[in-house]
PDB file of N, CA and C in Angstrom:
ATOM      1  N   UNK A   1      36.145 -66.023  21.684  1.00  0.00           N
ATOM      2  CA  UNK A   1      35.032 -65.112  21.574  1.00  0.00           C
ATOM      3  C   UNK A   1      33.744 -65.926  21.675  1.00  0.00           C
ATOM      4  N   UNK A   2      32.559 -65.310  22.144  1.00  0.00           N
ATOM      5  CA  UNK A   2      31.416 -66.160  22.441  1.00  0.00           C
ATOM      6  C   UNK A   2      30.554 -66.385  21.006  1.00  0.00           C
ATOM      7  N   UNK A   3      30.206 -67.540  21.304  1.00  0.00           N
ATOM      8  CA  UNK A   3      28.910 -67.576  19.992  1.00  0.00           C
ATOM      9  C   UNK A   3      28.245 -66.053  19.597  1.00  0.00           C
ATOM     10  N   UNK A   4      27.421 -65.602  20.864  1.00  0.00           N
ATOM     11  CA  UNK A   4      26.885 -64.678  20.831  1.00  0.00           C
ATOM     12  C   UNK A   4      27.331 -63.413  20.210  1.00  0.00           C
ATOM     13  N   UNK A   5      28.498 -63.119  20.722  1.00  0.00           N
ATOM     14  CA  UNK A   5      29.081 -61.993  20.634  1.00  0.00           C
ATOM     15  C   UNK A   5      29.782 -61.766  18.761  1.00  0.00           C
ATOM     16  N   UNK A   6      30.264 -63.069  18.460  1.00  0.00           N
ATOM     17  CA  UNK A   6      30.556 -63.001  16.919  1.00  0.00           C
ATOM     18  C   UNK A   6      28.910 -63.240  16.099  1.00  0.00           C
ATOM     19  N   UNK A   7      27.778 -63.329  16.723  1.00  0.00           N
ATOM     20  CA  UNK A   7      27.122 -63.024  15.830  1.00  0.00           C
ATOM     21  C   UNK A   7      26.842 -61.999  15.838  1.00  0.00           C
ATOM     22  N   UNK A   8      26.592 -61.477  16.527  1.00  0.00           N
ATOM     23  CA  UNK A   8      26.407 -59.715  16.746  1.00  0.00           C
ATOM     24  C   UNK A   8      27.348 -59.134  16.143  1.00  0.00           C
ATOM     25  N   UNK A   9      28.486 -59.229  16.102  1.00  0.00           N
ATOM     26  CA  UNK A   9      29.702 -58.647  15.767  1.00  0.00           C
ATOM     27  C   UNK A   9      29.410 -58.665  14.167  1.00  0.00           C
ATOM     28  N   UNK A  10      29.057 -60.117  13.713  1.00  0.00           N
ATOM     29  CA  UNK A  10      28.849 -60.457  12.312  1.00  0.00           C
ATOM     30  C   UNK A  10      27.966 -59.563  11.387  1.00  0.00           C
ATOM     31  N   UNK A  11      26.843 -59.468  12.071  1.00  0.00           N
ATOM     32  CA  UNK A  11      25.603 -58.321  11.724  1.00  0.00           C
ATOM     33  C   UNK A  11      25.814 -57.205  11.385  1.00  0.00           C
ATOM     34  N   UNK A  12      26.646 -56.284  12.849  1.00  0.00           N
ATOM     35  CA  UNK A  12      27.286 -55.589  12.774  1.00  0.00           C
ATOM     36  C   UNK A  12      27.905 -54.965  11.138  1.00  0.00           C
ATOM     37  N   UNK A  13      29.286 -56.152  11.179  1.00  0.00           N
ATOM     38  CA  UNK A  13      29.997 -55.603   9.977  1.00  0.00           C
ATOM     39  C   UNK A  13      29.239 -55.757   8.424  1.00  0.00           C
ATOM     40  N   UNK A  14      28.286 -56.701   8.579  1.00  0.00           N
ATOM     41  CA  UNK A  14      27.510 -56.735   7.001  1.00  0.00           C
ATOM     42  C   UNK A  14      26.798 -55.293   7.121  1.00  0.00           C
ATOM     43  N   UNK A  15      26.342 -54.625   7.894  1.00  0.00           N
ATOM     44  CA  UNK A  15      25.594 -53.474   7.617  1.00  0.00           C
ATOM     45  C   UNK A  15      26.320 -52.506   7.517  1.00  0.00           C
ATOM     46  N   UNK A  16      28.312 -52.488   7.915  1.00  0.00           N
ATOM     47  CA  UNK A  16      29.100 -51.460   7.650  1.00  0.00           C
ATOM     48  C   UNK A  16      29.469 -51.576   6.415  1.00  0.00           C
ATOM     49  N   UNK A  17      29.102 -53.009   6.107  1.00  0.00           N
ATOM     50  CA  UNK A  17      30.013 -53.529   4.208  1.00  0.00           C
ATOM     51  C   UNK A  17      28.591 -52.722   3.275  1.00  0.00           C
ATOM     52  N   UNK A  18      27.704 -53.109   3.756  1.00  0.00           N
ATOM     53  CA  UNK A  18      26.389 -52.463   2.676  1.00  0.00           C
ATOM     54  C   UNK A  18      26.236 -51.090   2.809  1.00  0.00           C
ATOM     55  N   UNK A  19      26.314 -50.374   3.992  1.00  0.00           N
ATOM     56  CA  UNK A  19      26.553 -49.068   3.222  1.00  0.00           C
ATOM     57  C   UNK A  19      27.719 -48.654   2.818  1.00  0.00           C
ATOM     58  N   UNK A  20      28.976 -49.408   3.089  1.00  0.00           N
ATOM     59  CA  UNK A  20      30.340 -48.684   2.216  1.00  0.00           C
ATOM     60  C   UNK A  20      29.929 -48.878   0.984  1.00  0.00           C
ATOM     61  N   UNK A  21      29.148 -50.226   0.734  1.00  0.00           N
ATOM     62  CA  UNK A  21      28.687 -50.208  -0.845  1.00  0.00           C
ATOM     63  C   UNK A  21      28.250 -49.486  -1.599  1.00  0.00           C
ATOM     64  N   UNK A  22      27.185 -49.587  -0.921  1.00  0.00           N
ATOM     65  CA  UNK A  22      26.093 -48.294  -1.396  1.00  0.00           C
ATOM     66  C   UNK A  22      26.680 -46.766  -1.747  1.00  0.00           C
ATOM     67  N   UNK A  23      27.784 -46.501  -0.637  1.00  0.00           N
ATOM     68  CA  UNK A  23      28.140 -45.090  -0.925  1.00  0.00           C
ATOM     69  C   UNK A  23      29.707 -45.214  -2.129  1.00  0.00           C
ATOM     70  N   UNK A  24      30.034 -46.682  -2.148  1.00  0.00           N
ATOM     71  CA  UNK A  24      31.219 -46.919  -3.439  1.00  0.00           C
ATOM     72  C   UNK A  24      30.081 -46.574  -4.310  1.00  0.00           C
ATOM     73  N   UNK A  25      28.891 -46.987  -4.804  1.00  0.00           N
ATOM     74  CA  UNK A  25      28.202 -46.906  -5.925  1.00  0.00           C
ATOM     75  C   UNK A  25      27.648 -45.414  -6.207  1.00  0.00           C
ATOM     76  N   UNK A  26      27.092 -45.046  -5.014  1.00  0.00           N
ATOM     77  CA  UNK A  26      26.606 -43.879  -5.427  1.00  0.00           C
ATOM     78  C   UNK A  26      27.475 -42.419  -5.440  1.00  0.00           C
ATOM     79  N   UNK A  27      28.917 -42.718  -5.117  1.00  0.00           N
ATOM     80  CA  UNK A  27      30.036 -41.700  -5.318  1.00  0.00           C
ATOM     81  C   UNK A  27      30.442 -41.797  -6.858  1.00  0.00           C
ATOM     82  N   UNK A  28      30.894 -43.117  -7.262  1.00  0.00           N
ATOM     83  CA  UNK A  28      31.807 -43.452  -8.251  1.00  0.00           C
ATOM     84  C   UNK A  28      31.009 -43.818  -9.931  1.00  0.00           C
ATOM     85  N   UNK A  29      30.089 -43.200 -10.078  1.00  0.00           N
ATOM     86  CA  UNK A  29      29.474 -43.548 -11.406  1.00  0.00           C
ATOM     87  C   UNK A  29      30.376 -44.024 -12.582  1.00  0.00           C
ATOM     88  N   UNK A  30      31.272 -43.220 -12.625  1.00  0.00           N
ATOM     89  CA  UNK A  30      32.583 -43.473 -13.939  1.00  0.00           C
ATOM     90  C   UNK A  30      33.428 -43.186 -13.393  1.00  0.00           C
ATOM     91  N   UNK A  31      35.033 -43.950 -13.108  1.00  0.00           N
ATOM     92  CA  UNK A  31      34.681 -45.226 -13.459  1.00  0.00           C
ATOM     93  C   UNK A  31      34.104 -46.041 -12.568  1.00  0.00           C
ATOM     94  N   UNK A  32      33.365 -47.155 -12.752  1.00  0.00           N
ATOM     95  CA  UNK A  32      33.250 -47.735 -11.758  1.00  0.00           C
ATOM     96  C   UNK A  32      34.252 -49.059 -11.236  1.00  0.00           C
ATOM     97  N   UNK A  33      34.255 -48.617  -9.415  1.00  0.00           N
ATOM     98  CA  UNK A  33      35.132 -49.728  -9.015  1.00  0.00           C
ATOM     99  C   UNK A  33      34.671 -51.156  -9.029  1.00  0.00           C
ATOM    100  N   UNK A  34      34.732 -52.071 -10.074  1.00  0.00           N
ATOM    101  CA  UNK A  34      34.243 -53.130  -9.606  1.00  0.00           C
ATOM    102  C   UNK A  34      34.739 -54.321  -8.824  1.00  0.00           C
ATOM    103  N   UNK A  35      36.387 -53.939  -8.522  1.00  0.00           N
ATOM    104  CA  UNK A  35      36.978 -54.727  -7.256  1.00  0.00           C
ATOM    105  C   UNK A  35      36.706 -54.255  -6.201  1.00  0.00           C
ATOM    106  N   UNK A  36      36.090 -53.123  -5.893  1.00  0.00           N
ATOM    107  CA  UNK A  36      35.888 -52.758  -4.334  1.00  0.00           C
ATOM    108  C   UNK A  36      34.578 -53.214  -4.358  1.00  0.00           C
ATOM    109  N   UNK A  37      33.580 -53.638  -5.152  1.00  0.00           N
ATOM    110  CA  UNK A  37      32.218 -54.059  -5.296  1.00  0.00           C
ATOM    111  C   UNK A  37      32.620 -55.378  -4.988  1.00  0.00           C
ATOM    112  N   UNK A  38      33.417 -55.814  -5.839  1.00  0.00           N
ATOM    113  CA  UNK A  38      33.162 -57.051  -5.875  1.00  0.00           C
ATOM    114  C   UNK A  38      33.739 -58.113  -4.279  1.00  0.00           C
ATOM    115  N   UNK A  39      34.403 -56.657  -3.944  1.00  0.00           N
ATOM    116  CA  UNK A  39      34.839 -57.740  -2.487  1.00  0.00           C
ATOM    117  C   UNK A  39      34.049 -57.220  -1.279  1.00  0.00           C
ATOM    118  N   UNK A  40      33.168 -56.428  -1.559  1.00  0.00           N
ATOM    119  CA  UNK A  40      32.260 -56.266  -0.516  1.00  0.00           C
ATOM    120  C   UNK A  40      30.858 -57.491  -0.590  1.00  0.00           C
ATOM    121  N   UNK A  41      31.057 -57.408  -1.702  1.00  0.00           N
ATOM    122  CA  UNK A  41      29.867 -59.136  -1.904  1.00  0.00           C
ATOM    123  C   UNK A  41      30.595 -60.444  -1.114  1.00  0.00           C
ATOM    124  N   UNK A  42      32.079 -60.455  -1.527  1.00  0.00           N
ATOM    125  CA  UNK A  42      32.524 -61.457  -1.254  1.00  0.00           C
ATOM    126  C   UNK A  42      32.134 -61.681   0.060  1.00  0.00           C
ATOM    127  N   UNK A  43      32.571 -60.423   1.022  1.00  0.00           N
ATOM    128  CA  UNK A  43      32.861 -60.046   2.451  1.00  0.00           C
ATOM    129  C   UNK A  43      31.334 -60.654   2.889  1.00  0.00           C
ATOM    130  N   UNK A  44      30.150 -60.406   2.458  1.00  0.00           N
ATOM    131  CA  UNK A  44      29.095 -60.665   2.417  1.00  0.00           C
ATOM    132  C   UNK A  44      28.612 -62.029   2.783  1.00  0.00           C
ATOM    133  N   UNK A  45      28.723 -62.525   1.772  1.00  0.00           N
ATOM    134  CA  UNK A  45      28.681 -63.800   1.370  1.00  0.00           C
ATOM    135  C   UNK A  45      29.270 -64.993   2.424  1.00  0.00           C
ATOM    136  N   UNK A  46      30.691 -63.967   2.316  1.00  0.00           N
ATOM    137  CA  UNK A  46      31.308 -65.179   3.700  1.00  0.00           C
ATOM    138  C   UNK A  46      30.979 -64.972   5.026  1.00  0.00           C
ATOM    139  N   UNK A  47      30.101 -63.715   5.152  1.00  0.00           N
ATOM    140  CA  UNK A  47      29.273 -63.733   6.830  1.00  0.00           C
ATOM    141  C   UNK A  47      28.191 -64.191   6.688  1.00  0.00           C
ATOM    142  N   UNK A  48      27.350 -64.350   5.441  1.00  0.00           N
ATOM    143  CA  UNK A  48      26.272 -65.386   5.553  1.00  0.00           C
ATOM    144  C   UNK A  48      26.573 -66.492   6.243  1.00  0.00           C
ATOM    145  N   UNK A  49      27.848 -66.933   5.438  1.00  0.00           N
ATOM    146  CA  UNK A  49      28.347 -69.014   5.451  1.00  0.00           C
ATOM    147  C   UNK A  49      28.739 -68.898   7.013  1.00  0.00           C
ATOM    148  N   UNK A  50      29.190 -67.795   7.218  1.00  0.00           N
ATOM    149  CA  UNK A  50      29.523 -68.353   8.833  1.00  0.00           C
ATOM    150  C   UNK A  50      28.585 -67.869   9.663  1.00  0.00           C
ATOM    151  N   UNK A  51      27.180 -67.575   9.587  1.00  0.00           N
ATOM    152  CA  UNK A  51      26.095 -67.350  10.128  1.00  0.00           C
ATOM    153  C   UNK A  51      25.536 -68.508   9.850  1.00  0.00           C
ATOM    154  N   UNK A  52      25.205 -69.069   8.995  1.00  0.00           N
ATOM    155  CA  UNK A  52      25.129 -70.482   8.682  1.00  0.00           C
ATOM    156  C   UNK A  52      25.500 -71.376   9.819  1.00  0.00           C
ATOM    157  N   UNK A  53      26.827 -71.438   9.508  1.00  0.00           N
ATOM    158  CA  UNK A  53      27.610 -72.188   9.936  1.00  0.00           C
ATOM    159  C   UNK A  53      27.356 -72.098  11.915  1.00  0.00           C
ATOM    160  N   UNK A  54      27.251 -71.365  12.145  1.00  0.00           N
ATOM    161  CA  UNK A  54      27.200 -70.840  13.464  1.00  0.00           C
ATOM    162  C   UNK A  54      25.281 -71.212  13.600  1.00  0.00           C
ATOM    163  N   UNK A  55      24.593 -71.266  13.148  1.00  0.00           N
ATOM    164  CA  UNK A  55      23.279 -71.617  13.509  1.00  0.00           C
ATOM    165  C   UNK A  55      23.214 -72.955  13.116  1.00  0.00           C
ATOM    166  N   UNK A  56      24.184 -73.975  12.732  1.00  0.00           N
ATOM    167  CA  UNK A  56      23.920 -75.035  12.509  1.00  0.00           C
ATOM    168  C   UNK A  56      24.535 -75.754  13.071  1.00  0.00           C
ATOM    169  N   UNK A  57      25.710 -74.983  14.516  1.00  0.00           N
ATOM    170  CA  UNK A  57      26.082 -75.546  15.297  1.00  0.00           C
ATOM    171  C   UNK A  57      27.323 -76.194  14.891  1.00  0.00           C
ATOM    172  N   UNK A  58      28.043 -75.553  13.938  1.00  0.00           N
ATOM    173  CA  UNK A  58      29.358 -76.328  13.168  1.00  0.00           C
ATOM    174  C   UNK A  58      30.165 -75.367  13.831  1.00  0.00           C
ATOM    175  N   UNK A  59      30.775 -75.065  14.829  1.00  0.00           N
ATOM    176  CA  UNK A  59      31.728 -74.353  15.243  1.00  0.00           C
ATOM    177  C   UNK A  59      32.940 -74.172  14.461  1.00  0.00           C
ATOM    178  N   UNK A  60      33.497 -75.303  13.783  1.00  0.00           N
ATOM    179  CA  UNK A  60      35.050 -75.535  13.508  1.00  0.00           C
ATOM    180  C   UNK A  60      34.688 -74.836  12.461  1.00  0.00           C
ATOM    181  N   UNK A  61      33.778 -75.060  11.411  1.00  0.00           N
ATOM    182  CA  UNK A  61      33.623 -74.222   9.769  1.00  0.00           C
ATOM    183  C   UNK A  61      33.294 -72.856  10.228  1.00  0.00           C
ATOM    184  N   UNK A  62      32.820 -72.583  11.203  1.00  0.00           N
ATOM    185  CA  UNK A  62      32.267 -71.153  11.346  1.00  0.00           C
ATOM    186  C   UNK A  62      33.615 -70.446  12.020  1.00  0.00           C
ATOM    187  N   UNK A  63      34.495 -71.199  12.667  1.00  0.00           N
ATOM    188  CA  UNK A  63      35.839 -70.442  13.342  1.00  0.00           C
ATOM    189  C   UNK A  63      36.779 -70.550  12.006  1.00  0.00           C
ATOM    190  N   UNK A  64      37.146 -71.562  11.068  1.00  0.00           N
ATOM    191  CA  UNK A  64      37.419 -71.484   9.719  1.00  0.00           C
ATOM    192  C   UNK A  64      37.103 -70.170   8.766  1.00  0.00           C
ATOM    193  N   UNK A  65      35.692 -69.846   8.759  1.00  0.00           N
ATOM    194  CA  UNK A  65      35.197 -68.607   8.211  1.00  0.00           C
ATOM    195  C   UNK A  65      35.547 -67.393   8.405  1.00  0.00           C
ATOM    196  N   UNK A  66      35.631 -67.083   9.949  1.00  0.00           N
ATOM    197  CA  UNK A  66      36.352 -65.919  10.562  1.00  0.00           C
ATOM    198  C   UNK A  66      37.496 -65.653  10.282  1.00  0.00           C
ATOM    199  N   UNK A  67      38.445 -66.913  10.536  1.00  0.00           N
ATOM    200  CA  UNK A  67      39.740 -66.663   9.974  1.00  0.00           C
ATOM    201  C   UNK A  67      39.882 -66.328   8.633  1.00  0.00           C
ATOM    202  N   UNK A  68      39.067 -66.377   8.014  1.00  0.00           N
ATOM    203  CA  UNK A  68      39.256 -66.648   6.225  1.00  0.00           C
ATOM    204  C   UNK A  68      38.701 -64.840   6.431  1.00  0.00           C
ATOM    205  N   UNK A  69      37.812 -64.659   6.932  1.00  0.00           N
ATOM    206  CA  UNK A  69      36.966 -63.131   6.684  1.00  0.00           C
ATOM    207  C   UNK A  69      38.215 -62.129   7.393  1.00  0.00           C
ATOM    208  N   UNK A  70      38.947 -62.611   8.467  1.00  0.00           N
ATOM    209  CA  UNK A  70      40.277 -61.759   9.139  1.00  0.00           C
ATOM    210  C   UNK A  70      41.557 -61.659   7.718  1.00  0.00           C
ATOM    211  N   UNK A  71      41.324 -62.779   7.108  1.00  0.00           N
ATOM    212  CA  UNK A  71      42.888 -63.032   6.197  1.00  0.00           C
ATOM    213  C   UNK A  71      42.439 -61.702   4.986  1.00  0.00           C
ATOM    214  N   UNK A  72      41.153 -61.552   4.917  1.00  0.00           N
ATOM    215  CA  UNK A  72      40.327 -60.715   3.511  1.00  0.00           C
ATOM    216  C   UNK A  72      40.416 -59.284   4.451  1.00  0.00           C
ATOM    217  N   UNK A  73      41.159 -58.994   5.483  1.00  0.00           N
ATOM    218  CA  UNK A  73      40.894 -57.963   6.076  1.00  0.00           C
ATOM    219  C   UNK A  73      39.810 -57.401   6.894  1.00  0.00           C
ATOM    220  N   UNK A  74      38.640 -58.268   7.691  1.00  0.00           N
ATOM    221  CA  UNK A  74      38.034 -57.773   8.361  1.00  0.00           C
ATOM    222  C   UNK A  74      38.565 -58.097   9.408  1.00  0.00           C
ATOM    223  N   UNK A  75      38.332 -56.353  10.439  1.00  0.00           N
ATOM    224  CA  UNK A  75      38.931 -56.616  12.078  1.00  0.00           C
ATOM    225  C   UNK A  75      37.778 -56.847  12.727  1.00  0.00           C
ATOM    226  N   UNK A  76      38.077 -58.052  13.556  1.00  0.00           N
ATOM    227  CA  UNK A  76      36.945 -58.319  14.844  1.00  0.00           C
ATOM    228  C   UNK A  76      37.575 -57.510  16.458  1.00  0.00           C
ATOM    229  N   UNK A  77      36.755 -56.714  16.716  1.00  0.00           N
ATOM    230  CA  UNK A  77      37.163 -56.537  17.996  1.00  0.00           C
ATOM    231  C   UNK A  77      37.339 -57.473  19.252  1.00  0.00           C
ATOM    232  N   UNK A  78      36.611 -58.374  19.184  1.00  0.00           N
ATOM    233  CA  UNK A  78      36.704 -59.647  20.048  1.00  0.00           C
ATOM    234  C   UNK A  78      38.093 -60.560  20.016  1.00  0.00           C
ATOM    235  N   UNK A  79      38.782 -60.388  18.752  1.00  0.00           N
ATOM    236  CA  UNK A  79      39.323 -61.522  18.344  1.00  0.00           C
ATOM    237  C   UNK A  79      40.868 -61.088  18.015  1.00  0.00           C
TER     238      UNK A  79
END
């Protein structure tokens, strides 16, 4: 998959993870889920590091990341 295209792709899924968030929070007042919270941060977090990783020109940690963000269940269409 191209540089390009997994960052786009990357963007992409952080803005599908923040509003699933948003709408886990604002559905579920009591109880609240805090494992579905808490792995949408995770999910987060690890497309920062491989946005990072990918603007700092580290290919191998940023193809590392993907795989790690595929093993946590995100699908890349590219990939």
């Amino acid at each position: 998959m191209e540089v390009v295209k997994v960052k786009s792709e990357l963007k992409q899924k952080e803005e599908q993870i923040n509003l699933k968030l948003n709408m886990i929070i604002s559905s579920n007042p009591n109880p609240f889920p805090f494992e579905r919270i808490n792995k949408a941060k995770k999910l987060i977090e690890m497309i920062h590091e491989c946005q990072e990783y990918i603007e700092s020109d580290n290919l191998l940690l940023a193809g590392m990341k993907l795989r790690d963000l595929e093993l946590e269940g995100l699908v890349f269409k590219g990939g």
